[in-house]
C-alpha atoms as a PDB file:
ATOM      1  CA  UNK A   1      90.178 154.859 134.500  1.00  0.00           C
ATOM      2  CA  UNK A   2      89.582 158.631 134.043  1.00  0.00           C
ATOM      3  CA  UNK A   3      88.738 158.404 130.399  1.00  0.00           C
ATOM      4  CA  UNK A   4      88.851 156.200 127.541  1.00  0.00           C
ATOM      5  CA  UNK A   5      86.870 152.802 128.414  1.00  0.00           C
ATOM      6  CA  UNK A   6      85.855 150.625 125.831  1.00  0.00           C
ATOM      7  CA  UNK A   7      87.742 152.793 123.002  1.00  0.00           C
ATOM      8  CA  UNK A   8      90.707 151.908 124.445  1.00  0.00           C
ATOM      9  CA  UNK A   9      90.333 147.717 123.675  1.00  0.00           C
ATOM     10  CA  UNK A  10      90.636 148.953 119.933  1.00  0.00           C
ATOM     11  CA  UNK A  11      93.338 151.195 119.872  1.00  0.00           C
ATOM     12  CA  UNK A  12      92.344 154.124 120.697  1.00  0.00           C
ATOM     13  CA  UNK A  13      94.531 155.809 124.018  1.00  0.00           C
ATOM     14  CA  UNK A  14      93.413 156.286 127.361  1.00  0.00           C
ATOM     15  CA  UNK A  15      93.669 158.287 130.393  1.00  0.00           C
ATOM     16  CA  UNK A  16      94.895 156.575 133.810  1.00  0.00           C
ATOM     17  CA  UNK A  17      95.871 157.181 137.106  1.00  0.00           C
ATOM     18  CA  UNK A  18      97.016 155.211 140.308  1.00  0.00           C
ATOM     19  CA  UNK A  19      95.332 155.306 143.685  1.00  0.00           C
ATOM     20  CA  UNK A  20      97.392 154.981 147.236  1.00  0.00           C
ATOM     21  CA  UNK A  21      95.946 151.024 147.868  1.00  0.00           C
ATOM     22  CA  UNK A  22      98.482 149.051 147.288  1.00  0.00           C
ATOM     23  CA  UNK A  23      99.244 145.026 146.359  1.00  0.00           C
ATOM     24  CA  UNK A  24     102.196 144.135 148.155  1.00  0.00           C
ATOM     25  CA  UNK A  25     103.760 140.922 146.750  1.00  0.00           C
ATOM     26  CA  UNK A  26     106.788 138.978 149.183  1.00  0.00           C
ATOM     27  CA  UNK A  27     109.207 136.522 146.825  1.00  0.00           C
ATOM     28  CA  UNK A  28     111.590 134.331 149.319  1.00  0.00           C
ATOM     29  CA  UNK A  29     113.596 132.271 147.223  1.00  0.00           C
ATOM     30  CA  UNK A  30     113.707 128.517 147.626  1.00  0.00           C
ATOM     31  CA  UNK A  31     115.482 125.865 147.139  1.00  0.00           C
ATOM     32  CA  UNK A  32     113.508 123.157 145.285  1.00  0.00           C
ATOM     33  CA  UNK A  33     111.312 123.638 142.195  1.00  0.00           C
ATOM     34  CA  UNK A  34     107.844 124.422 144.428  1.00  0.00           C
ATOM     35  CA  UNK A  35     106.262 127.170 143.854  1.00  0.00           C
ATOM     36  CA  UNK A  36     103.888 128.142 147.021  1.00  0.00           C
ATOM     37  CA  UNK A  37     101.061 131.024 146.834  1.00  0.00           C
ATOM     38  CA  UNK A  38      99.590 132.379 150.059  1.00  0.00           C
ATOM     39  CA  UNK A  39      97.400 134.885 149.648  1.00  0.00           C
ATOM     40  CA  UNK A  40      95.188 136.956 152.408  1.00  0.00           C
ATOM     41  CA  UNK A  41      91.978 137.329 149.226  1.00  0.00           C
ATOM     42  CA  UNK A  42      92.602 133.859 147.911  1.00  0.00           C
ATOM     43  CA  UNK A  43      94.136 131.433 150.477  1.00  0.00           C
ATOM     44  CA  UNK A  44      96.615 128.978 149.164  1.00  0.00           C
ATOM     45  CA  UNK A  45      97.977 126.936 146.453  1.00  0.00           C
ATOM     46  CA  UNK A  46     101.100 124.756 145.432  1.00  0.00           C
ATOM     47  CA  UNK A  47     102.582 123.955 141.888  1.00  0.00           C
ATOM     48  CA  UNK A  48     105.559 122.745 140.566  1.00  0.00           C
ATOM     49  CA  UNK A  49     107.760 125.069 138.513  1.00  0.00           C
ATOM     50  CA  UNK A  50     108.062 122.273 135.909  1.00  0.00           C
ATOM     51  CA  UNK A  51     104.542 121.556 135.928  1.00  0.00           C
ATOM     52  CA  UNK A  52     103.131 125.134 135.898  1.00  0.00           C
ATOM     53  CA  UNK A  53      99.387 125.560 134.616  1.00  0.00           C
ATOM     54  CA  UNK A  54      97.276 128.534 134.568  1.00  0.00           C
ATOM     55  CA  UNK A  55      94.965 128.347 137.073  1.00  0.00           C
ATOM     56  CA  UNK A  56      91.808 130.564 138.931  1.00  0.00           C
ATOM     57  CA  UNK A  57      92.214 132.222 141.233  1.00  0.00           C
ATOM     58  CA  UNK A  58      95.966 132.731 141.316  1.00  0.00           C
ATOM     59  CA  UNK A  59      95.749 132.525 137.269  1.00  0.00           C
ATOM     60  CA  UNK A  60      97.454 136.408 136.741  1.00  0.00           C
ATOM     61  CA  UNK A  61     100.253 135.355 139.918  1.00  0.00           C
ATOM     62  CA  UNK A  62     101.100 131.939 138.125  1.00  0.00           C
ATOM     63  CA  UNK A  63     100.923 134.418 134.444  1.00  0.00           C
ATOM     64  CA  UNK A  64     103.691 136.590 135.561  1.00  0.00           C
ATOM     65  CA  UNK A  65     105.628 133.218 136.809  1.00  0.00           C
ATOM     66  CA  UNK A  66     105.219 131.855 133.794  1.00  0.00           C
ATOM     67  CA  UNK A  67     106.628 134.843 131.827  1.00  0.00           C
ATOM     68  CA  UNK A  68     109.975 134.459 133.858  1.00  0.00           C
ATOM     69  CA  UNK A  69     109.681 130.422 133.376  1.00  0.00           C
ATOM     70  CA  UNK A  70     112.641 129.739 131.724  1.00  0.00           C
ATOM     71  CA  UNK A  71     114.759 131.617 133.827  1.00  0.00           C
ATOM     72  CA  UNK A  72     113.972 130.359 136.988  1.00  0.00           C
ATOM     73  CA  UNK A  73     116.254 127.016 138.014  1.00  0.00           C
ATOM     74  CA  UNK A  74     114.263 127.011 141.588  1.00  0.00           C
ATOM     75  CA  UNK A  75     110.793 128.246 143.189  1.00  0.00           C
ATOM     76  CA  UNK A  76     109.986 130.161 145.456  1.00  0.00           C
ATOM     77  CA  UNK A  77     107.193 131.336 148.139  1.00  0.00           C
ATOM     78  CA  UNK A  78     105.024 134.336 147.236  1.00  0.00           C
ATOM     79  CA  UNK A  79     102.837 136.096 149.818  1.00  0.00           C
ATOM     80  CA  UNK A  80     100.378 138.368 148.496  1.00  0.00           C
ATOM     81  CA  UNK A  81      98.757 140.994 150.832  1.00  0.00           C
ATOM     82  CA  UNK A  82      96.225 143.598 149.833  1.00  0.00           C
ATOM     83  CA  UNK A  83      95.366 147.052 150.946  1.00  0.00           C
ATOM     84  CA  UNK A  84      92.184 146.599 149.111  1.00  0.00           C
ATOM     85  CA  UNK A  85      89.288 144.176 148.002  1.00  0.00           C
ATOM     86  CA  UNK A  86      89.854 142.635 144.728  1.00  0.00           C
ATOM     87  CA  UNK A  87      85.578 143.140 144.295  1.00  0.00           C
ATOM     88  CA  UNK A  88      85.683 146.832 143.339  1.00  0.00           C
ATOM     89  CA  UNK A  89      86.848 147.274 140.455  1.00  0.00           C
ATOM     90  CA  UNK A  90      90.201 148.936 140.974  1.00  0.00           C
ATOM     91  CA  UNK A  91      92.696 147.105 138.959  1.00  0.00           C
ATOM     92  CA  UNK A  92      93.483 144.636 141.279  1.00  0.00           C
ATOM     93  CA  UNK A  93      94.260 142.073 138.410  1.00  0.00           C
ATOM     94  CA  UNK A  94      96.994 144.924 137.431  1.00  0.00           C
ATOM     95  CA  UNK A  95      98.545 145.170 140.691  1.00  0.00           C
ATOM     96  CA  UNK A  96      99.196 141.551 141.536  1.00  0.00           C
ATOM     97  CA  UNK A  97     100.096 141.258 137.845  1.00  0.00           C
ATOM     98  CA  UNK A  98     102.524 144.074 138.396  1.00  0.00           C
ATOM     99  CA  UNK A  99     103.891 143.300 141.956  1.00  0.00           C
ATOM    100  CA  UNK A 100     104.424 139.726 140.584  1.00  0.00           C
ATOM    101  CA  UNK A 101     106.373 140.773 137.632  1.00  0.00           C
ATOM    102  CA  UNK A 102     108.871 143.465 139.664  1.00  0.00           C
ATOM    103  CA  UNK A 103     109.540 140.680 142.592  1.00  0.00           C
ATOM    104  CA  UNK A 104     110.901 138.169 140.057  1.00  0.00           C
ATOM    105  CA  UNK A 105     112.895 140.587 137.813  1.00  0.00           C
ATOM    106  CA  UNK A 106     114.358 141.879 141.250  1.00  0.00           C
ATOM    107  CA  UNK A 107     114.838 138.579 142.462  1.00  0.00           C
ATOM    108  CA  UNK A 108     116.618 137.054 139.155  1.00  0.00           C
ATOM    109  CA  UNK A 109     118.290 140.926 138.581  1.00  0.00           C
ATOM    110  CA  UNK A 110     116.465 141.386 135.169  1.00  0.00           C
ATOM    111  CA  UNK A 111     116.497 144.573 134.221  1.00  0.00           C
ATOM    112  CA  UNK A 112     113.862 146.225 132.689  1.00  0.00           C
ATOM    113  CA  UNK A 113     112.048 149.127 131.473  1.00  0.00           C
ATOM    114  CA  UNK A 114     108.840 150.707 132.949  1.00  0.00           C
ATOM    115  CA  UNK A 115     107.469 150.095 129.340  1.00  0.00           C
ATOM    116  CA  UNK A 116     108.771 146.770 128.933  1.00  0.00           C
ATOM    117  CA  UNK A 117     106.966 145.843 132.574  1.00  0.00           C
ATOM    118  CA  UNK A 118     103.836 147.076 131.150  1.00  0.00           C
ATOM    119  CA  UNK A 119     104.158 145.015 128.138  1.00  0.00           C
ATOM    120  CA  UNK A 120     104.804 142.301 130.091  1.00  0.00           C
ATOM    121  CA  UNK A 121     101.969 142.892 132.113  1.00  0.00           C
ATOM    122  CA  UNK A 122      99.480 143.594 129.502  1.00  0.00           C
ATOM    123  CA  UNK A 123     100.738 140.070 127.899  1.00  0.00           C
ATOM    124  CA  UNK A 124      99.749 138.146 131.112  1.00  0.00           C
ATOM    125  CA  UNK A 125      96.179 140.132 131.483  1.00  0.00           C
ATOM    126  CA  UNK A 126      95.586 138.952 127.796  1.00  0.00           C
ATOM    127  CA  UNK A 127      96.829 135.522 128.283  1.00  0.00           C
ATOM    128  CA  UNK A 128      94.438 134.701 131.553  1.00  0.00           C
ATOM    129  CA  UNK A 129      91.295 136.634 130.719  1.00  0.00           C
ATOM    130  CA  UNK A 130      91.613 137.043 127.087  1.00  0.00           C
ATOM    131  CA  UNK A 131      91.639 140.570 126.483  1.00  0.00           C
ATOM    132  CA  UNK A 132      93.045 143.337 128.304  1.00  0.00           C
ATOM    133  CA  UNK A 133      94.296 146.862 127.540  1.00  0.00           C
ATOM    134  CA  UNK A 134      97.134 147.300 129.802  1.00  0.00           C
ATOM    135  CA  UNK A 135      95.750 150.949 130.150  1.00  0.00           C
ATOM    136  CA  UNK A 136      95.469 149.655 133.989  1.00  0.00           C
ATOM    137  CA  UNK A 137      98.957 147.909 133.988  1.00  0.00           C
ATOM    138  CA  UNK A 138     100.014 151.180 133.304  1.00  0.00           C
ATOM    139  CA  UNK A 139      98.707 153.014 136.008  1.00  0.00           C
ATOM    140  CA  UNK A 140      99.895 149.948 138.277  1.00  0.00           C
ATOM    141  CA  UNK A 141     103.778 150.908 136.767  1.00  0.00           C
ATOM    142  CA  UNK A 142     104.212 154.040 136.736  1.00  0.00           C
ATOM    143  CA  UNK A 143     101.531 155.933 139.197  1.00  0.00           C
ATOM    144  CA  UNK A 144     100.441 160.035 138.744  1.00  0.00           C
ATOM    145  CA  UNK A 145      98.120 160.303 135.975  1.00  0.00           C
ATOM    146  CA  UNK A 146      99.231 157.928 132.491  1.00  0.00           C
ATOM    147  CA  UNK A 147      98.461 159.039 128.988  1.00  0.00           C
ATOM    148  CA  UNK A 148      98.597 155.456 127.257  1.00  0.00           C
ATOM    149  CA  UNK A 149      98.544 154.233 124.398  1.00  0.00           C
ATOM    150  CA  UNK A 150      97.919 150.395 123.226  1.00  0.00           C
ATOM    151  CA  UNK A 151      99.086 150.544 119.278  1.00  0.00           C
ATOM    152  CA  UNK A 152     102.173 151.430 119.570  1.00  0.00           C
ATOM    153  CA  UNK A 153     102.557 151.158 123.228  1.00  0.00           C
ATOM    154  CA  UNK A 154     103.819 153.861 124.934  1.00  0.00           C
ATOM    155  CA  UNK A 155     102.715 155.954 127.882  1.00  0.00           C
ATOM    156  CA  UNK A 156     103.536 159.238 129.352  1.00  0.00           C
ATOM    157  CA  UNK A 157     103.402 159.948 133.113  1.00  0.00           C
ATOM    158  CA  UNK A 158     102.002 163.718 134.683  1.00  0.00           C
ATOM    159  CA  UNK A 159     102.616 163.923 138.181  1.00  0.00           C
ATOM    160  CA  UNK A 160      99.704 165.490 139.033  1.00  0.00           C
ATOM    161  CA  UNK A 161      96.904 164.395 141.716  1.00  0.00           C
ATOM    162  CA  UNK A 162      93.279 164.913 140.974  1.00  0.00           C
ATOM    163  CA  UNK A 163      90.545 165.585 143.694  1.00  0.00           C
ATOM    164  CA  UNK A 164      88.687 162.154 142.728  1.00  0.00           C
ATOM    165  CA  UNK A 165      85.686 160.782 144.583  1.00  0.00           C
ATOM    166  CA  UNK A 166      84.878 157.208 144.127  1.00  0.00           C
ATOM    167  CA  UNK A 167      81.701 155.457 144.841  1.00  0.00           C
ATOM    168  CA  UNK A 168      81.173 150.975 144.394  1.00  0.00           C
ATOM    169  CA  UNK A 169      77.694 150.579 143.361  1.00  0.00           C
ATOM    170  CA  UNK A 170      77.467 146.919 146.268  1.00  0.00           C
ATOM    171  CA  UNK A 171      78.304 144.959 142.987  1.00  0.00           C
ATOM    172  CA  UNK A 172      80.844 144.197 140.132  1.00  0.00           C
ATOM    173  CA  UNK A 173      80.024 142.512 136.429  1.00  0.00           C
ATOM    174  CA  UNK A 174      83.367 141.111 135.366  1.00  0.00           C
ATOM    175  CA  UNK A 175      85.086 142.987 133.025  1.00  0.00           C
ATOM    176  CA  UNK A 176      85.204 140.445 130.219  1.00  0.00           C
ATOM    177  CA  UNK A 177      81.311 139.751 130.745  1.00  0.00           C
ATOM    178  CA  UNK A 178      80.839 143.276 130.710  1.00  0.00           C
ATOM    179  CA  UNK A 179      82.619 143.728 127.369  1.00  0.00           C
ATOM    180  CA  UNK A 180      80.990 140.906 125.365  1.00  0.00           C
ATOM    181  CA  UNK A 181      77.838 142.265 126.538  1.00  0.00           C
ATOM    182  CA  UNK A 182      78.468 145.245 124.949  1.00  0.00           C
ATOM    183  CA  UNK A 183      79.844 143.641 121.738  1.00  0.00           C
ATOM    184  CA  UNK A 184      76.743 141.684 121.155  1.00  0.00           C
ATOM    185  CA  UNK A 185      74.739 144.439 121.958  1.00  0.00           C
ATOM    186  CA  UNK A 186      76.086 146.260 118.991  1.00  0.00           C
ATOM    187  CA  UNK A 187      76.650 143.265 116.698  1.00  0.00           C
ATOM    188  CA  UNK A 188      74.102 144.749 113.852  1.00  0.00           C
ATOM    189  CA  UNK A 189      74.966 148.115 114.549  1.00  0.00           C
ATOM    190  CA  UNK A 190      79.216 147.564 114.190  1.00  0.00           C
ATOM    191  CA  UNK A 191      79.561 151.335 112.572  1.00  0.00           C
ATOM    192  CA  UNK A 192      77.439 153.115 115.186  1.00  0.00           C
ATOM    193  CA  UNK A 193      79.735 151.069 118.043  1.00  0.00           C
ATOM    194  CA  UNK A 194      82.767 152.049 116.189  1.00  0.00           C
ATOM    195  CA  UNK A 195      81.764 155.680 116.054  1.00  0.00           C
ATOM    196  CA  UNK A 196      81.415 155.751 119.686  1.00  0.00           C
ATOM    197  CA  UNK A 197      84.781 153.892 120.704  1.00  0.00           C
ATOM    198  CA  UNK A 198      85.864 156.920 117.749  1.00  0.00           C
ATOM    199  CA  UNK A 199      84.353 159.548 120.415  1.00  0.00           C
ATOM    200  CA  UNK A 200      85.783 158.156 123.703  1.00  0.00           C
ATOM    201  CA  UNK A 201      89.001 158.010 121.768  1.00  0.00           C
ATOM    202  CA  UNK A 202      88.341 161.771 121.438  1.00  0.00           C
ATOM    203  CA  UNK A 203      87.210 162.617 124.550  1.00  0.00           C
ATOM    204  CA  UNK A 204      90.937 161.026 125.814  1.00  0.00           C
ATOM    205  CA  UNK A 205      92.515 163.424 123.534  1.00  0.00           C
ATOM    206  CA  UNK A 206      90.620 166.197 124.435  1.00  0.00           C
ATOM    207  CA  UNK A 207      91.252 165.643 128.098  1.00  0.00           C
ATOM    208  CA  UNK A 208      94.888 164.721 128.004  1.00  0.00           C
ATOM    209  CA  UNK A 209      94.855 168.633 126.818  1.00  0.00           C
ATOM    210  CA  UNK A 210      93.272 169.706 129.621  1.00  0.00           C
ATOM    211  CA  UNK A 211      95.428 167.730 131.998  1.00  0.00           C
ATOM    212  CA  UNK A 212      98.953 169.681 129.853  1.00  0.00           C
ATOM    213  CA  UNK A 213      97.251 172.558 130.604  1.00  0.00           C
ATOM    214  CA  UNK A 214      96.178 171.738 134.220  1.00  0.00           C
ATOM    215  CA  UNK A 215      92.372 173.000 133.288  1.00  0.00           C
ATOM    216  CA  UNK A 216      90.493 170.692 136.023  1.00  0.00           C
ATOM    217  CA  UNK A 217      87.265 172.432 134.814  1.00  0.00           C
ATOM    218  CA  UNK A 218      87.195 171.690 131.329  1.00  0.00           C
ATOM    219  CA  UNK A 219      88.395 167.912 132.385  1.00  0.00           C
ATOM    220  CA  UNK A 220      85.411 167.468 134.683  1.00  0.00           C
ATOM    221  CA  UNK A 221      83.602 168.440 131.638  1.00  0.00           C
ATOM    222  CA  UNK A 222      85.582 166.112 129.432  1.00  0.00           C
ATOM    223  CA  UNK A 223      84.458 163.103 131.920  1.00  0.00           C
ATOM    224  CA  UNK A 224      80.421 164.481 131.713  1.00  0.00           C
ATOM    225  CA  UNK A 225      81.391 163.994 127.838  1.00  0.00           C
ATOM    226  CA  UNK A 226      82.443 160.610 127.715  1.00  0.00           C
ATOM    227  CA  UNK A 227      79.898 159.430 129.998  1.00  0.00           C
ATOM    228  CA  UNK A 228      77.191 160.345 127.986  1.00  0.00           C
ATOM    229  CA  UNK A 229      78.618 158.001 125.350  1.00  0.00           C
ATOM    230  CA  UNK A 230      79.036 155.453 127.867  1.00  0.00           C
ATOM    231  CA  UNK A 231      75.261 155.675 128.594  1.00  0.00           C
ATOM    232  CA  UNK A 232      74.743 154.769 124.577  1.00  0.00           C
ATOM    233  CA  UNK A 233      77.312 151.541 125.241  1.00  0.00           C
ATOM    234  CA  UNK A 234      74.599 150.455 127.272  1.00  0.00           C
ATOM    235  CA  UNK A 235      76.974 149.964 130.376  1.00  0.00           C
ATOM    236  CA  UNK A 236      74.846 152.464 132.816  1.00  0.00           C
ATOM    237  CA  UNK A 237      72.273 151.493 135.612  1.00  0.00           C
ATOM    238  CA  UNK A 238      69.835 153.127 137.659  1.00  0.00           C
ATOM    239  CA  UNK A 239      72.344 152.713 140.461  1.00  0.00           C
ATOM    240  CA  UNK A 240      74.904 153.583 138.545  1.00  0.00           C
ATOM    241  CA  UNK A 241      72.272 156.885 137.363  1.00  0.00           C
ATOM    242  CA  UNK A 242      71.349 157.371 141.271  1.00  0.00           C
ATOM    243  CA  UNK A 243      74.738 158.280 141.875  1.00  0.00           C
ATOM    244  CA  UNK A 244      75.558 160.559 139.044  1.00  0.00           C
ATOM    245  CA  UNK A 245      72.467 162.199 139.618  1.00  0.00           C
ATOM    246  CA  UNK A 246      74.105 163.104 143.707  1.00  0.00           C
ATOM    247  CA  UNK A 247      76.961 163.617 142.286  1.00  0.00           C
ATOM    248  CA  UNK A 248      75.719 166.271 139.948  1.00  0.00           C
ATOM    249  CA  UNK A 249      73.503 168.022 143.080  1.00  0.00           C
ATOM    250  CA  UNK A 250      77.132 168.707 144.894  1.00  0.00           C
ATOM    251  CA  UNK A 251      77.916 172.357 143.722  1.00  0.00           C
ATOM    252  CA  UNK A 252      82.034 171.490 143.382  1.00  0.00           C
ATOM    253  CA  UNK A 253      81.886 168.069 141.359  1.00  0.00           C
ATOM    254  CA  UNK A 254      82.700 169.607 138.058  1.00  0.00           C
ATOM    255  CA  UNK A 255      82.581 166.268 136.429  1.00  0.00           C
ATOM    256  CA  UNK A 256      81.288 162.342 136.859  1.00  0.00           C
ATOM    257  CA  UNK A 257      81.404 158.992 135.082  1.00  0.00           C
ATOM    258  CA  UNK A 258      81.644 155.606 135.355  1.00  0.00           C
ATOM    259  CA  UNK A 259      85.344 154.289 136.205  1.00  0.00           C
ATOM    260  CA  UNK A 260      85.859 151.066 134.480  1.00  0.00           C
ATOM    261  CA  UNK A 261      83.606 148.515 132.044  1.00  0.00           C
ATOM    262  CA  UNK A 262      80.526 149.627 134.277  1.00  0.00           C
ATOM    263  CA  UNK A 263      77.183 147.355 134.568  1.00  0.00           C
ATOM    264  CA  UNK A 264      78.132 148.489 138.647  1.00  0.00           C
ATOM    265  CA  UNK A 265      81.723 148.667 139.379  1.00  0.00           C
ATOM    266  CA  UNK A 266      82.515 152.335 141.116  1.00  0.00           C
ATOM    267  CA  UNK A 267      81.178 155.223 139.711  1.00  0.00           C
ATOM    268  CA  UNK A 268      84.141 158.734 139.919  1.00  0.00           C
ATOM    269  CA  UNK A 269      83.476 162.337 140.876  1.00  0.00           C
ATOM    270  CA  UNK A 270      86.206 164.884 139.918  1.00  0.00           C
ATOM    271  CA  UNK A 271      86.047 167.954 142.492  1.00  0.00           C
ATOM    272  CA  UNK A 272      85.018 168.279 146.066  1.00  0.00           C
ATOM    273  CA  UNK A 273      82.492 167.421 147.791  1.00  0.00           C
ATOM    274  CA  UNK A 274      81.601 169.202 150.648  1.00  0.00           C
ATOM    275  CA  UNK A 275      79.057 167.244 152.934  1.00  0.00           C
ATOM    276  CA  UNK A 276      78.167 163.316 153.361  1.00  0.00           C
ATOM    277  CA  UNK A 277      76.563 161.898 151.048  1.00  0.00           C
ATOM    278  CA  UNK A 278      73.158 160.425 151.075  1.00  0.00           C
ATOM    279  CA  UNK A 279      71.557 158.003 147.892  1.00  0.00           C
ATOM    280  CA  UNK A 280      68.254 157.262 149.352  1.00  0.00           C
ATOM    281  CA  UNK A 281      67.361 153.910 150.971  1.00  0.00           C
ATOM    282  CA  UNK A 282      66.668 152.441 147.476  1.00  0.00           C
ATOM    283  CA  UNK A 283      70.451 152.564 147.389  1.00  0.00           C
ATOM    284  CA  UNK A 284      71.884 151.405 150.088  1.00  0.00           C
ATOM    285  CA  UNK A 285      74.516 148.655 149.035  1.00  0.00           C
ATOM    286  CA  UNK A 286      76.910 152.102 147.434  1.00  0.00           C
ATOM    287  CA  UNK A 287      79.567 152.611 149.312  1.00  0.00           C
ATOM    288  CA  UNK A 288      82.236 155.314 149.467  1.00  0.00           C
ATOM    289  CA  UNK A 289      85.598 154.087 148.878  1.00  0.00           C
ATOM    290  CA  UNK A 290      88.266 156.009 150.733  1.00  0.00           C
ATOM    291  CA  UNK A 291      91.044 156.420 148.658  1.00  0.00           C
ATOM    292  CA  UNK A 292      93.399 159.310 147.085  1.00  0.00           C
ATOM    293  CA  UNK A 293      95.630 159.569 143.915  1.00  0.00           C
ATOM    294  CA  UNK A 294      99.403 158.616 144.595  1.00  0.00           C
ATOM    295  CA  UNK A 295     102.340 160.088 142.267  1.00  0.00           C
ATOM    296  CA  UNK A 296     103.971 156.446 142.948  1.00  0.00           C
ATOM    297  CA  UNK A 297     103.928 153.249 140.941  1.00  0.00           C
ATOM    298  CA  UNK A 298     105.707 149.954 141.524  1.00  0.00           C
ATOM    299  CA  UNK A 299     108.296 149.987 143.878  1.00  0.00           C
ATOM    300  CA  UNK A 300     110.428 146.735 144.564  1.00  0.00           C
ATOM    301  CA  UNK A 301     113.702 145.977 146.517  1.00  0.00           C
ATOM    302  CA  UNK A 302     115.502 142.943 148.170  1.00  0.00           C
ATOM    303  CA  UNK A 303     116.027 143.281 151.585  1.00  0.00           C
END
């Protein structure tokens, strides 16, 4: 998430991009009504397509089945493989959702829209966690860099890649904990919350500007922006401080925020940086996490 957290739960747009780890999702068609999971984060699990509950932690895998329910006269076997852990915060929920979702439409030869996977998408997100965006079901679609918008959906895809940095704090505070947290923080101050979702909604405006104009300088500052009024959402840590301080100290990171609900979760510089990187033994659970932008989305094909 490059810019619009929190804002972007009520409305307000947001700017995404993809990363090159990938969720790689296998469908082989069966020919009875089981449906098997196997999956290298997860292990296994067996259902019945006619008796087909949503359930942890294949709950977003058995979503997407469900959403192709009544089209499906037999089961199948799904292996699920992962270029990346599912405890870092990068949209991991998205990418199975979205894997999931392009394996059956190729394997029942549905055709679809990129929009019309990430609505999709965003539905099952909603339906097993009980509130989503879809701003990362986005990203999972179409790769590059997505301007997106939740009401009315729509989304608009710059192939551009950013010099991004990203650094996982040793721990992750679910996203839905993370959000009522904030929500009952603010309960007796709604107008003050809604004036900062009103700012990050702003800041996503302001820096899908800079991205048209490909001004990486006054998008770095953008992010410094926007973090700031993350730090008033109450979502910040001294870890998560430790690191932007570091960050800040590296002459060509023009700009640094949290990526994601925060309260840990991976922390994003936007430049270079130019030696390793050293938080002080305090710190020593953050981790780098090696990974680039990739201009590619989801990809799918029967072999």
């Amino acid at each position: 998430m490059l810019l619009g957290e929190y804002g972007v739960l009520y409305g307000a747009p947001a700017l995404v991009c993809a990363m090159d780890k990938r969720m790689h999702v296998t469908l082989t068609p069966r020919y009875d009504t089981i449906i098997n999971i196997q999956s290298d984060l997860h292990g296994s699990y067996t259902t019945d397509l006619n008796d087909l509950k949503i359930e942890k932690p294949f709950h977003f895998v058995l979503g997407a089945i469900k959403q192709h329910q009544a089209k499906m006269r037999r089961g199948c076997d799904i292996q699920i493989t992962s270029e990346f852990s599912d405890k870092i915060g990068l949209g991991s929920s998205a990418a199975v959702t979205v894997a999931t979702l392009a394996a059956l439409v190729t394997w029942l030869d549905i055709r679809v829209q990129p929009l019309d996977l990430v609505r999709q998408g965003r539905n099952v997100i909603r339906e097993c966690q009980g509130l989503g965006s879809g701003a990362d079901v986005a990203a999972s679609v179409y790769g590059g860099v997505v301007y997106y918008s939740p009401q009315p959906l729509a989304a608009e895809k710059f192939s551009v890649k950013l010099p991004l940095h990203l650094y996982y704090t040793g721990f992750k505070t679910p996203t839905v904990e993370a959000v009522k947290q904030v929500q009952n923080h603010f309960t007796s101050f709604p107008q003050v919350f809604k004036q900062l979702c009103a700012g990050i909604g702003q800041c996503v405006q302001d820096g899908v500007q800079m991205i048209r104009r490909g001004d990486i300088q006054k998008l770095g500052d953008v992010m410094n922006i926007q973090q700031g009024l993350m730090e008033a959402m109450g979502v910040s840590l001294p870890v998560i401080r430790q690191i932007l301080s570091v960050l800040h100290d590296q002459k060509d990171i023009i700009g640094a925020k949290i990526s994601g609900s925060g309260m840990g979760d991976c922390v994003m510089g936007l430049g270079t940086v130019n030696q390793d990187i050293q938080f002080g033994n305090e710190y020593d659970d953050i981790q780098p996490v090696s990974v680039e932008m990739t201009l590619h989305g989801v990809q799918s094909k029967k072999s």
